[in-house]
N, C-alpha and C. Protein backbone atom coordinates (compact mmCIF):
# COMPACT_ATOMS: atom_id res chain seq x y z
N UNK A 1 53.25 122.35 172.59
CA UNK A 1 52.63 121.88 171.37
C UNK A 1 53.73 121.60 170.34
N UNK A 2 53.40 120.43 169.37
CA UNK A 2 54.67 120.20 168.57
C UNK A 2 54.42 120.86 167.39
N UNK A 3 55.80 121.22 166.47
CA UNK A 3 55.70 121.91 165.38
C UNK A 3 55.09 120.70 164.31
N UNK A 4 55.22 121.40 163.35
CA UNK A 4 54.66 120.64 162.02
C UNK A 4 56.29 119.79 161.54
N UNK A 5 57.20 120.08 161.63
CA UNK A 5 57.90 119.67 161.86
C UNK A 5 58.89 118.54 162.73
N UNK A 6 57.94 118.77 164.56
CA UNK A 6 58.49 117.87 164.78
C UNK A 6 57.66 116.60 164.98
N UNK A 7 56.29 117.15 164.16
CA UNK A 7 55.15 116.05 164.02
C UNK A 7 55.88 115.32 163.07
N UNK A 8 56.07 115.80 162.08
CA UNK A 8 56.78 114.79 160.41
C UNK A 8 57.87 113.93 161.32
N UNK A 9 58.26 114.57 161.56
CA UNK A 9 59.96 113.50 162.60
C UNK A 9 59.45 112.23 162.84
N UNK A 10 58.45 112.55 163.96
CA UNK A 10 57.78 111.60 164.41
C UNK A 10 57.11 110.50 163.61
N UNK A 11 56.49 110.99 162.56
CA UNK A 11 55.89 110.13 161.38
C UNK A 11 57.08 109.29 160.65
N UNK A 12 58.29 109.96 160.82
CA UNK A 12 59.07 109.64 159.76
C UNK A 12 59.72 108.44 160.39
N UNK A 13 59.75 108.82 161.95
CA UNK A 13 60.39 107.31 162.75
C UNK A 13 59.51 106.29 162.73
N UNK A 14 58.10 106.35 162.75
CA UNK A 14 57.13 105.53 162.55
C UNK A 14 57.51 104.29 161.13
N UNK A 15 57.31 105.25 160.25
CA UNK A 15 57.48 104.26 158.93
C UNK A 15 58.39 103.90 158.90
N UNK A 16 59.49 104.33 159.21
CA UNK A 16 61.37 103.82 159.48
C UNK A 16 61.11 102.48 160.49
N UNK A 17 60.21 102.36 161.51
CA UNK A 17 60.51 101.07 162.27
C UNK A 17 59.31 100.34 162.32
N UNK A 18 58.58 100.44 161.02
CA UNK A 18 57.65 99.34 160.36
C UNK A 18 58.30 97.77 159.92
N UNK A 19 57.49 97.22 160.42
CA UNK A 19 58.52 95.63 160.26
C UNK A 19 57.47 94.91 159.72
N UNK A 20 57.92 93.68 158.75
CA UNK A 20 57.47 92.95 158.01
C UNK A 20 56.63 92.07 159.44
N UNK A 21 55.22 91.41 159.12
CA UNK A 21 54.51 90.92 159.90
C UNK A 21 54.66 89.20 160.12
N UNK A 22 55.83 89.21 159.41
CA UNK A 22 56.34 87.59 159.32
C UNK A 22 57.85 87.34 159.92
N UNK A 23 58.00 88.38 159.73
CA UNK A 23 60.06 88.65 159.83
C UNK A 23 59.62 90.33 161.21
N UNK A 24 59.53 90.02 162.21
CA UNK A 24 59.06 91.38 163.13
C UNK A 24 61.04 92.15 163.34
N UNK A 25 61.63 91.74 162.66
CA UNK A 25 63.05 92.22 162.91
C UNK A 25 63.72 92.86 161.86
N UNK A 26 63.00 92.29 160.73
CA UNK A 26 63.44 92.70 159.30
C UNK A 26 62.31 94.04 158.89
N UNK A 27 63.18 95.58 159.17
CA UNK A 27 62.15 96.76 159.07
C UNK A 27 61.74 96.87 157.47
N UNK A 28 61.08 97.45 157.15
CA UNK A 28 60.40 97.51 155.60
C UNK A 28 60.80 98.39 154.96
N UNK A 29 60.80 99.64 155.65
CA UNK A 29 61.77 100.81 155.21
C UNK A 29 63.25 100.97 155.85
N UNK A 30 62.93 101.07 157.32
CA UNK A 30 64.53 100.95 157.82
C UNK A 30 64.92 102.61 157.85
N UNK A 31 66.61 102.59 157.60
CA UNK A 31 66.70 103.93 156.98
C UNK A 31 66.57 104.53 155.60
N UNK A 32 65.21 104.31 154.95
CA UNK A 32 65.22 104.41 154.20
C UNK A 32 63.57 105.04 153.91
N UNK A 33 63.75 106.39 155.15
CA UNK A 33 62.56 106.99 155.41
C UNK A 33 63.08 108.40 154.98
N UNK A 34 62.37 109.30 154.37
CA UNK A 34 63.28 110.64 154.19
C UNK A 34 62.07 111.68 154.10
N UNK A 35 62.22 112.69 154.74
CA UNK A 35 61.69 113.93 155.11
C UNK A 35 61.91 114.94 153.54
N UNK A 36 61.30 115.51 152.86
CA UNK A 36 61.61 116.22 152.01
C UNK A 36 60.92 117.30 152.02
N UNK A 37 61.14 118.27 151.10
CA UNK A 37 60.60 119.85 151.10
C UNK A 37 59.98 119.84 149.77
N UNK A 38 59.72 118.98 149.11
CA UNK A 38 59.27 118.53 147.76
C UNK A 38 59.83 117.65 146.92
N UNK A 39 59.48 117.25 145.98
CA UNK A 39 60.40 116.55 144.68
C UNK A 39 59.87 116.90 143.06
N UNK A 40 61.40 117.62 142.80
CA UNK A 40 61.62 118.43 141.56
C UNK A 40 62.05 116.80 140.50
N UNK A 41 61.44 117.22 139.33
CA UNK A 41 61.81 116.56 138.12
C UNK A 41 63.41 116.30 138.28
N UNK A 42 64.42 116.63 138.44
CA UNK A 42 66.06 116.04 138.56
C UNK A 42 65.90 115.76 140.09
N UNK A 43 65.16 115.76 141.14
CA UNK A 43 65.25 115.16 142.45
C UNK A 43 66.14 113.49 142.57
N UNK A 44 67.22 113.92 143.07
CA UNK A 44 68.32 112.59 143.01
C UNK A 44 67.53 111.22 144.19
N UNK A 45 66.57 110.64 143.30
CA UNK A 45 66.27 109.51 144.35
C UNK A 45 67.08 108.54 144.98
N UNK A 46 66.74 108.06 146.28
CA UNK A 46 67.91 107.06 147.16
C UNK A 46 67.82 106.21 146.04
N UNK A 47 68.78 104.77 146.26
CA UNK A 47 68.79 104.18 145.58
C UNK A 47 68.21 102.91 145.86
N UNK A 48 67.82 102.58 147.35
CA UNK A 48 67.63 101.28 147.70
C UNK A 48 65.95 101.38 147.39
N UNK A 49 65.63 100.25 146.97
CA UNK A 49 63.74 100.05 147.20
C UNK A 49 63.88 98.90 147.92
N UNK A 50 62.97 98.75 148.92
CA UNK A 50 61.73 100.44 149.05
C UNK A 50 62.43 101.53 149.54
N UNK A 51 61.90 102.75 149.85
CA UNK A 51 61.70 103.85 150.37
C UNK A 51 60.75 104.43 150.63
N UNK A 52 61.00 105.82 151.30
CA UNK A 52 59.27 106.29 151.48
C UNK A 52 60.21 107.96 151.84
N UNK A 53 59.12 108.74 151.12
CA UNK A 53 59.29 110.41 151.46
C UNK A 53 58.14 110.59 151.64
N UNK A 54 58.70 111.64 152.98
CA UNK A 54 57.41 112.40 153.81
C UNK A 54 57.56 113.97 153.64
N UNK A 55 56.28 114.72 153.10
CA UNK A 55 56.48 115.93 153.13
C UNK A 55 54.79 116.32 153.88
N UNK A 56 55.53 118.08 154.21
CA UNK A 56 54.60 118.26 154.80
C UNK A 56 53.30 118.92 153.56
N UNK A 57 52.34 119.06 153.43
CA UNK A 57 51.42 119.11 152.74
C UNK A 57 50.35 120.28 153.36
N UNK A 58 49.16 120.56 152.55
CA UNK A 58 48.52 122.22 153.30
C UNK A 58 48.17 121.94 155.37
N UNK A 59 48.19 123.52 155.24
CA UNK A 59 47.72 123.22 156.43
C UNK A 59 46.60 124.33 156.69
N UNK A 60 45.63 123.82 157.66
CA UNK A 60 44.24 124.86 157.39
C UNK A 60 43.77 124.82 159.01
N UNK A 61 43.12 125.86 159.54
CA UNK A 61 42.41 125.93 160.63
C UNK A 61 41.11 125.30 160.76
N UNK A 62 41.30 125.00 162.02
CA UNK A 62 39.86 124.12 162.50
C UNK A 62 38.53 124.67 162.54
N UNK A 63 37.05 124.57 162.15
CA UNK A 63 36.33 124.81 161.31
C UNK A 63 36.09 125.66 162.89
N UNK A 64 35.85 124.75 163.62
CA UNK A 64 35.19 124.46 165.43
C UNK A 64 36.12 125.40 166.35
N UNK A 65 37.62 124.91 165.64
CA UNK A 65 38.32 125.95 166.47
C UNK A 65 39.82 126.66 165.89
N UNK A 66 39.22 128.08 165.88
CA UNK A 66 40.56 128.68 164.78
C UNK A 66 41.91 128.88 165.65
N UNK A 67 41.65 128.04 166.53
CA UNK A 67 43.32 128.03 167.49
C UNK A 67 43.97 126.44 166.82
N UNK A 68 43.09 125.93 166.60
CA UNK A 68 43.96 124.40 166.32
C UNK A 68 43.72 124.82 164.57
N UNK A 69 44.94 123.73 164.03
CA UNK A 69 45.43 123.74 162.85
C UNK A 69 45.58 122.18 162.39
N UNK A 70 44.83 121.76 161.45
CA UNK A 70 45.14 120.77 160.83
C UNK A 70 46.41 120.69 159.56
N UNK A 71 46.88 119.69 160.00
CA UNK A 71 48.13 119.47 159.03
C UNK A 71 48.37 118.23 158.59
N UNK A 72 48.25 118.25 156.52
CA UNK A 72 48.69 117.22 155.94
C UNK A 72 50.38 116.68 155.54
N UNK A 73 50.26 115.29 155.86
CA UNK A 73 51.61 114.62 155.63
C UNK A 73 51.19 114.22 154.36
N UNK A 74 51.70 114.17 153.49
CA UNK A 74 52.52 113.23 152.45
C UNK A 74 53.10 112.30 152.64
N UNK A 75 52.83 111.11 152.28
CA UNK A 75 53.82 109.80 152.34
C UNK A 75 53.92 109.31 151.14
N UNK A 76 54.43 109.34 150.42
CA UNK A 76 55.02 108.69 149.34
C UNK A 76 55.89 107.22 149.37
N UNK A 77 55.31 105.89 149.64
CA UNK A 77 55.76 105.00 149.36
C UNK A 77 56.04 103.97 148.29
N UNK A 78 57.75 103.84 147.45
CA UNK A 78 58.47 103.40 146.25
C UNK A 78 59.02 101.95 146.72
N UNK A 79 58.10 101.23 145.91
CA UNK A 79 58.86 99.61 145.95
C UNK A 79 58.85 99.14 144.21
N UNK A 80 59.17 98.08 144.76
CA UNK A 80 59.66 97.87 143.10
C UNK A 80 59.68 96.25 143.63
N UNK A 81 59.06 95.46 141.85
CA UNK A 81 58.95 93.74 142.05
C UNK A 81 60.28 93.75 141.24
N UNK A 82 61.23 92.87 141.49
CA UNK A 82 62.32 92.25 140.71
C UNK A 82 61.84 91.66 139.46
N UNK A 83 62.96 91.74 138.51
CA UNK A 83 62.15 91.25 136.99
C UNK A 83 61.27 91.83 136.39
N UNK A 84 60.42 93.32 136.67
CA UNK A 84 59.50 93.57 136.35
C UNK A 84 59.47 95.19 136.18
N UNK A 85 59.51 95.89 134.87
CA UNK A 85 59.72 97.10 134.94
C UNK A 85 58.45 97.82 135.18
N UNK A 86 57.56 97.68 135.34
CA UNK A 86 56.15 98.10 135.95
C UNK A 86 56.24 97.90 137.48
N UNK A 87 56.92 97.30 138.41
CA UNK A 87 56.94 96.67 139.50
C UNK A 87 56.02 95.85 139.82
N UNK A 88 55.39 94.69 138.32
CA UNK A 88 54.11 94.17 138.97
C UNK A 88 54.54 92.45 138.74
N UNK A 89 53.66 91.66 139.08
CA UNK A 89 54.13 90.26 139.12
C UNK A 89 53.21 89.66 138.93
């Protein structure tokens, strides 16, 4: 069985090799997928947009069955429009 941990991995390669549906070579995030343990008010953000942070989020037992465990991801996805300090267009 995989950890909660090496479930996020897995999520995290997912969104890392998401590709634009016009450009299937040009990834959307790329390396620019990041696993975090939270984000504090001085949290040093990457610098490229987009990005995306994945954290892991509660986790609770199954109603049906108290051997399985449900577990929330966090995805936090940061883009930004050029010219536009709202990121809107």
């Amino acid at each position: 069985m995989a950890s909660a941990w090496q479930t996020i991995q897995q999520v995290r390669k997912i969104v890392a090799d998401a590709a634009w549906s016009t450009s299937p070579s040009d990834k959307v995030i790329g390396d620019s997928a990041y696993v975090t343990a939270g984000i504090e008010e001085d949290y040093a953000l990457p610098g490229r947009i987009p990005f995306a942070l994945l954290n892991l989020g509660d986790c609770t037992t199954d109603d049906d069955d108290p051997d399985l465990l449900a577990q929330d991801i966090i995805l936090i996805l940061v883009t930004g429009v050029e010219g536009h300090d709202l990121g809107e267009h």
